[in-house]
Protein backbone atom coordinates (compact mmCIF):
# COMPACT_ATOMS: atom_id res chain seq x y z
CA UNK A 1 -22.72 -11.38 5.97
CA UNK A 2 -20.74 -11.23 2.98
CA UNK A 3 -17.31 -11.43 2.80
CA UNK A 4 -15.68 -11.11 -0.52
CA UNK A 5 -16.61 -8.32 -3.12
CA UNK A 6 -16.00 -8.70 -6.54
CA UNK A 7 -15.76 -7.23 -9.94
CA UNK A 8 -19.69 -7.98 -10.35
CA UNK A 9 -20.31 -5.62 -7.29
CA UNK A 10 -18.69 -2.62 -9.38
CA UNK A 11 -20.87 -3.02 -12.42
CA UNK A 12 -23.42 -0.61 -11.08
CA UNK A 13 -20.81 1.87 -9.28
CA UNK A 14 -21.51 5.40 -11.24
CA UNK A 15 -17.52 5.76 -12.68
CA UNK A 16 -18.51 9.28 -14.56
CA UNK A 17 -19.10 10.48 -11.43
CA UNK A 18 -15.87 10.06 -9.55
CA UNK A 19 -13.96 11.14 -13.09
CA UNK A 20 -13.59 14.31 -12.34
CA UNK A 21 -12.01 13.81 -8.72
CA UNK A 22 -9.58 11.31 -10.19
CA UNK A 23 -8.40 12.36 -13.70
CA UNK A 24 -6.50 15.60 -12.30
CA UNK A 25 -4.72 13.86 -9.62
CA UNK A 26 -3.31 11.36 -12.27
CA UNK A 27 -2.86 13.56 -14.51
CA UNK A 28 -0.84 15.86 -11.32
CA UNK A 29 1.32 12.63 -11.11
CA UNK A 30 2.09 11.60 -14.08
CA UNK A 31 3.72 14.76 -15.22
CA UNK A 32 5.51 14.71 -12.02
CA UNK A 33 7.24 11.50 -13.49
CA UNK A 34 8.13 12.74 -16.66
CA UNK A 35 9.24 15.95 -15.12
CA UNK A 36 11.25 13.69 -12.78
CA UNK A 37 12.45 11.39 -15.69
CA UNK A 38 13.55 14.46 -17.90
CA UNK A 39 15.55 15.44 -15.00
CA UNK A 40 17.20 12.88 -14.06
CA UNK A 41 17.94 12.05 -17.96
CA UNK A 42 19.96 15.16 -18.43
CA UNK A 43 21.95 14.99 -15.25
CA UNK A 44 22.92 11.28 -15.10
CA UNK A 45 26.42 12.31 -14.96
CA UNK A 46 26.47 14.04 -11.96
CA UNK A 47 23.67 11.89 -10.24
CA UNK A 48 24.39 8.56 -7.98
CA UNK A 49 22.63 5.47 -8.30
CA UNK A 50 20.63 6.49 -11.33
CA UNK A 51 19.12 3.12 -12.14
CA UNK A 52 17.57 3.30 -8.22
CA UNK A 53 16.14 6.77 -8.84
CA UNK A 54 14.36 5.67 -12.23
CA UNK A 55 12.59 2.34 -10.32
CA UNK A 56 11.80 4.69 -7.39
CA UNK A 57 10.33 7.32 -9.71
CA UNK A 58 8.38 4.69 -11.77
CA UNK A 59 7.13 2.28 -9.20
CA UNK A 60 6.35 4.49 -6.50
CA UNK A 61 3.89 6.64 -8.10
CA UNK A 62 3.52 10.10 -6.82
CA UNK A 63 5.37 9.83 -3.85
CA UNK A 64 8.76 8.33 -6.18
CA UNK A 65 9.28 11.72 -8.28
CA UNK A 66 8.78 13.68 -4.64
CA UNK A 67 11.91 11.99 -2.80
CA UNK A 68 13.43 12.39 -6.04
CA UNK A 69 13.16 16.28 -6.30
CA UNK A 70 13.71 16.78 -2.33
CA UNK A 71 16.67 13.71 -1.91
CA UNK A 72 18.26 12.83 -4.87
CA UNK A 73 19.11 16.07 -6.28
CA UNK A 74 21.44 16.54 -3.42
CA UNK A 75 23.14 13.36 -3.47
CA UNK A 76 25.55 14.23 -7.17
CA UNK A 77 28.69 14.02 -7.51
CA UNK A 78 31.01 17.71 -8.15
C-alpha cells in the first residue's frame, strides 16, 4: 500500500487533456479579479476597509471578488 504520491507519479498524467476543462474556469476567475480590482480602485473613497477587500479579492480566488460584488459594495460610506 502506498502512501505518499509524488511529483514522479504526475509525469505520465495526460495534462492536454484536462486543458480545456481548466483554462476557462481560470480564465472566468481571473477577470473576475480584475473586474473586482478596477472596481474597487475607482471607488476607494466611498468604500470601507479597502486594504481588506484587495487581500480578500487576491487571496481568495474566485470566491474573494464574489463577496466583494454581493458584500462590500453595500458597506460605503454616503
Amino acid at each position: 500500500m502506498k502512501l505518499h504520491y509524488g511529483f514522479e507519479d504526475l509525469e505520465g498524467f495526460d495534462w492536454m487533456a484536462i486543458l480545456p476543462i481548466v483554462l476557462p474556469i481560470m480564465i472566468v476567475g481571473l477577470i473576475l479579479i480584475l473586474i473586482a480590482l478596477i472596481d474597487l480602485y475607482r471607488h476607494r473613497e466611498i468604500r470601507e476597509n479597502v486594504l481588506l477587500w484587495t487581500i480578500v479579492i487576491l487571496f481568495v480566488n474566485t470566491i474573494g471578488p464574489i463577496l466583494y460584488f454581493t458584500i462590500g459594495r453595500k458597506g460605503g460610506r454616503a
